[in-house]
C-alpha atoms as a PDB file:
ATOM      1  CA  UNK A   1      18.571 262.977 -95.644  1.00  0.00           C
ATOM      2  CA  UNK A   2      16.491 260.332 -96.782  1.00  0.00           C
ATOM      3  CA  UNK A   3      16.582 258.189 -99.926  1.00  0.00           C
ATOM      4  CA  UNK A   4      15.462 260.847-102.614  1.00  0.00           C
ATOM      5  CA  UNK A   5      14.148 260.535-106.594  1.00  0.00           C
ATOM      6  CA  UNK A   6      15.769 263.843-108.360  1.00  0.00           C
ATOM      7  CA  UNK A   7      14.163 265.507-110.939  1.00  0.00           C
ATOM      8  CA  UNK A   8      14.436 263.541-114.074  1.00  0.00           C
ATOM      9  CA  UNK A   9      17.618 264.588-116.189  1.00  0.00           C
ATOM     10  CA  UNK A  10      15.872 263.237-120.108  1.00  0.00           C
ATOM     11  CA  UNK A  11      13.192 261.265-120.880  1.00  0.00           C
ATOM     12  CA  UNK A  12      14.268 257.378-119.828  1.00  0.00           C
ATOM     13  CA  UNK A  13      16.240 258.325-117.128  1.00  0.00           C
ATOM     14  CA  UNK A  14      15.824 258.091-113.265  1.00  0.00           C
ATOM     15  CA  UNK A  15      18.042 259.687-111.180  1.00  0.00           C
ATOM     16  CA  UNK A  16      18.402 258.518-107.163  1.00  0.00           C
ATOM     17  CA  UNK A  17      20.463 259.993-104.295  1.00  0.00           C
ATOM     18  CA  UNK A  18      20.766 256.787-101.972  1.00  0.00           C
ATOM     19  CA  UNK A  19      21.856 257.141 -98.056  1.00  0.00           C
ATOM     20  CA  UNK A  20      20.523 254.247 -96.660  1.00  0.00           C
ATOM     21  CA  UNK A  21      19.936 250.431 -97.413  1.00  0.00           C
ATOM     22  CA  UNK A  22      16.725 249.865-100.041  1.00  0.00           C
ATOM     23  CA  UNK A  23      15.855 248.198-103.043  1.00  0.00           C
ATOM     24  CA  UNK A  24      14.517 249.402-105.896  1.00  0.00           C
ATOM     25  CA  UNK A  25      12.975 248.356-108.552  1.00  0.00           C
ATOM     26  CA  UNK A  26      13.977 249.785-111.942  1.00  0.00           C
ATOM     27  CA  UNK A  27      11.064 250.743-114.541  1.00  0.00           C
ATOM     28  CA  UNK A  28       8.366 248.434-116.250  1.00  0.00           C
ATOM     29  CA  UNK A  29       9.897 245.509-117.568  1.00  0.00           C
ATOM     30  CA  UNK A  30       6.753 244.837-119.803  1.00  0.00           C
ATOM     31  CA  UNK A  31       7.347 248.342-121.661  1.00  0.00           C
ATOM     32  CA  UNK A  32      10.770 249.966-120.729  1.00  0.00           C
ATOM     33  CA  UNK A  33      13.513 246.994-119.503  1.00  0.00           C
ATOM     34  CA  UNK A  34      13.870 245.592-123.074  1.00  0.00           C
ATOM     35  CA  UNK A  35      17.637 245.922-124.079  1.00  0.00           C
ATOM     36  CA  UNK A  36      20.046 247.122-121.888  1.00  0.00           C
ATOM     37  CA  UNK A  37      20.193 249.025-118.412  1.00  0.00           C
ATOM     38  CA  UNK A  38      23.377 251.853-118.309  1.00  0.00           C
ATOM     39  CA  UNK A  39      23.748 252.541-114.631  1.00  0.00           C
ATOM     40  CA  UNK A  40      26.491 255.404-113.534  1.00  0.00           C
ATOM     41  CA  UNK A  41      27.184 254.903-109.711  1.00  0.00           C
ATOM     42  CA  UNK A  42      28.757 257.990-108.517  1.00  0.00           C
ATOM     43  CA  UNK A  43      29.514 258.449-104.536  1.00  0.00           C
ATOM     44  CA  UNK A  44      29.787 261.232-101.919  1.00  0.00           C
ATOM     45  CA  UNK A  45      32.030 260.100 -99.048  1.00  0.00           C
ATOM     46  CA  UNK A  46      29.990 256.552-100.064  1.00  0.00           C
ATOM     47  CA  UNK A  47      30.729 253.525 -98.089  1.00  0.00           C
ATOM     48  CA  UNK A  48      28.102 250.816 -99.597  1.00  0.00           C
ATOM     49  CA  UNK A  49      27.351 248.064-102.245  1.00  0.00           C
ATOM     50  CA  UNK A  50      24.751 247.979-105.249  1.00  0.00           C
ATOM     51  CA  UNK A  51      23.944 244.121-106.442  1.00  0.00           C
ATOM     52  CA  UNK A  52      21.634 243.774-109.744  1.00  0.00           C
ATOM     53  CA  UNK A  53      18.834 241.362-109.658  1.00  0.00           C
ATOM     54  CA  UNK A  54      16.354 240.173-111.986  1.00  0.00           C
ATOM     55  CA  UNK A  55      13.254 238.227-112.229  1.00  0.00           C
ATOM     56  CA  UNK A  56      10.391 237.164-114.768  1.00  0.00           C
ATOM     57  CA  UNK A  57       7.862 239.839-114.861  1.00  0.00           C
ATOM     58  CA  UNK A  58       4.882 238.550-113.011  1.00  0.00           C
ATOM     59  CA  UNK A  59       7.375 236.417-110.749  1.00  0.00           C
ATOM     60  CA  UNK A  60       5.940 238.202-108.184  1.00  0.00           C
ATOM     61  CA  UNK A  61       2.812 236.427-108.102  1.00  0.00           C
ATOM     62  CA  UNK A  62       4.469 233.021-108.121  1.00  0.00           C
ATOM     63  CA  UNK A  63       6.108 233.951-105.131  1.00  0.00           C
ATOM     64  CA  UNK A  64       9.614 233.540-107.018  1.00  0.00           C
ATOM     65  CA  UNK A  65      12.426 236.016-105.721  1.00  0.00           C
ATOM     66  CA  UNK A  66      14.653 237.818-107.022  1.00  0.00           C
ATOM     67  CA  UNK A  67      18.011 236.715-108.724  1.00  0.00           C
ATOM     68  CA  UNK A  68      21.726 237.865-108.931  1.00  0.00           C
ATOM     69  CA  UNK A  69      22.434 238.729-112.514  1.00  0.00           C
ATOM     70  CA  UNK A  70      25.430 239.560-114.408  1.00  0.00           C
ATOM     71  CA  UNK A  71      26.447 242.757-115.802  1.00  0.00           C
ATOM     72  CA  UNK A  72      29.557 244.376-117.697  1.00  0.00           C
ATOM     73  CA  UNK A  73      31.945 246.946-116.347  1.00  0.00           C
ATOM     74  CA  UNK A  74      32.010 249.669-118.784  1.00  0.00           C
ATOM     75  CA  UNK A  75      34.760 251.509-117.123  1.00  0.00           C
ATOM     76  CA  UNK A  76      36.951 248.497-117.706  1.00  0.00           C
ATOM     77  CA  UNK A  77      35.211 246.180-120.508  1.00  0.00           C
ATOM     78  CA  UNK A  78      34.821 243.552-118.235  1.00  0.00           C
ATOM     79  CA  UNK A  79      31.845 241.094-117.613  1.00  0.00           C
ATOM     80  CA  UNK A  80      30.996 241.147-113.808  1.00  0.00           C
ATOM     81  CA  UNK A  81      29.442 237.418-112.283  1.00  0.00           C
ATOM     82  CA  UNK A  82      25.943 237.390-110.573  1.00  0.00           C
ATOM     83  CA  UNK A  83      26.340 237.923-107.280  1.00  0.00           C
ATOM     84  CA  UNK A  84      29.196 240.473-107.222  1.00  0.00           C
ATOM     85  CA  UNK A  85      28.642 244.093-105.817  1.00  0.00           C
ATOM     86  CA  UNK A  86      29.296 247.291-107.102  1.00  0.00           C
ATOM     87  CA  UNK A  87      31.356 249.065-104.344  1.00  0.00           C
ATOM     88  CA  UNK A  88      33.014 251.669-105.987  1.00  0.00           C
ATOM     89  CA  UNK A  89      31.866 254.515-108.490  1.00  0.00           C
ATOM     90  CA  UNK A  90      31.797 253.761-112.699  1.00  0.00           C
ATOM     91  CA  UNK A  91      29.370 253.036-115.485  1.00  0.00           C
ATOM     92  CA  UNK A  92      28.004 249.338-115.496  1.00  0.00           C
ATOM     93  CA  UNK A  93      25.746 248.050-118.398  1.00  0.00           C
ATOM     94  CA  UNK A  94      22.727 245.436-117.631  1.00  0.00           C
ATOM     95  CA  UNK A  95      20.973 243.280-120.329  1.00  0.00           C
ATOM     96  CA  UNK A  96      17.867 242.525-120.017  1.00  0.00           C
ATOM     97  CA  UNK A  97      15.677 240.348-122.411  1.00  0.00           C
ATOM     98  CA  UNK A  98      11.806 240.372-122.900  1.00  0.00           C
ATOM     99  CA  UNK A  99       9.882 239.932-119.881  1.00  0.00           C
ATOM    100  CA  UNK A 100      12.858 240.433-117.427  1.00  0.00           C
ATOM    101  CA  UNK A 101      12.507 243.089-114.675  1.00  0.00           C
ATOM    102  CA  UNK A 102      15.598 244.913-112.962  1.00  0.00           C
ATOM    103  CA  UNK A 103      15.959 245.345-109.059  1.00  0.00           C
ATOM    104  CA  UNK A 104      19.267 247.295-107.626  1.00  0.00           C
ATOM    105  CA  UNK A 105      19.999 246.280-104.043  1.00  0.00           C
ATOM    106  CA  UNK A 106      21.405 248.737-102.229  1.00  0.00           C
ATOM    107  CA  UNK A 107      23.736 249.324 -98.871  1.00  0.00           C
ATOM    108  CA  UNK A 108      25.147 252.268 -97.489  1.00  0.00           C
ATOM    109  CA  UNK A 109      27.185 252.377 -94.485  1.00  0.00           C
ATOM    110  CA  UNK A 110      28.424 255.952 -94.831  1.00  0.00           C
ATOM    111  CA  UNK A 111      27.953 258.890 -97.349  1.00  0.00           C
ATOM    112  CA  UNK A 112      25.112 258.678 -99.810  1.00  0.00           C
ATOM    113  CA  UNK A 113      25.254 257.420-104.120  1.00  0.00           C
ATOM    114  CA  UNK A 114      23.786 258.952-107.216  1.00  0.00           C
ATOM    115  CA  UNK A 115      22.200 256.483-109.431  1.00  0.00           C
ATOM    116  CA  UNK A 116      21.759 257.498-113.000  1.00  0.00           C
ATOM    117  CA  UNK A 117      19.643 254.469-114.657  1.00  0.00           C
ATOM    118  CA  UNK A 118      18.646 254.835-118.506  1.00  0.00           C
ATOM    119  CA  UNK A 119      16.444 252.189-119.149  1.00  0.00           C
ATOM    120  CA  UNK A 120      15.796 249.854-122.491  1.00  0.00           C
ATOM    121  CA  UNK A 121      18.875 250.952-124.790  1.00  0.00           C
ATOM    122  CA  UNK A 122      19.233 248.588-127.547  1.00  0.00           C
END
């Protein structure tokens, strides 16, 4: 199987099935990454990391890449450092302010993820 986009589960929502390593980026940050990201990481026999990144929108012009960024462990109320992967399933929140786009890096060594992203939430 390759890396697959599922049918949309509600309006604002993308779902991904993830078996290999990718990155992707997550909605329009001019329109829909305003507030915060909810991400549920759920995985089948999954072996792997996810890493949030941001960037300015437009970045990509300036040839400026993209950066580690915090995020909060729902699961657990904790705030998670830049830099630090998601290896394990839960629900993980991501703030974004204006003008700031979203990128999940992914890895899989084994097994395959479920990504449930809801963009722009508060």
């Amino acid at each position: 199987m390759a890396n697959v986009t599922n049918s949309q589960p509600f309006p604002g929502t993308t779902w991904l099935t993830i078996d290999t390593t990718a990155d992707f980026a997550v909605g329009d940050a001019a329109q829909e990454c305003i507030g915060t990201v909810i991400l549920q990481v759920e995985g089948t026999g999954w072996t792997g990391t996810v890493l949030p990144k941001g960037r300015l929108l437009g970045a990509d012009g300036a040839s400026v890449g993209w950066i580690s960024i915090a995020y909060q462990n729902l699961n657990t109320g904790n705030d998670i450092a830049g830099g630090t992967t998601i290896t394990g399933d839960g629900l993980f929140a991501i703030r974004l302010d204006v003008g700031v786009e979203l990128q999940l890096v992914t890895t899989t060594a084994a097994g395959s993820v479920d990504l449930l992203i809801r963009r722009g939430i508060g």
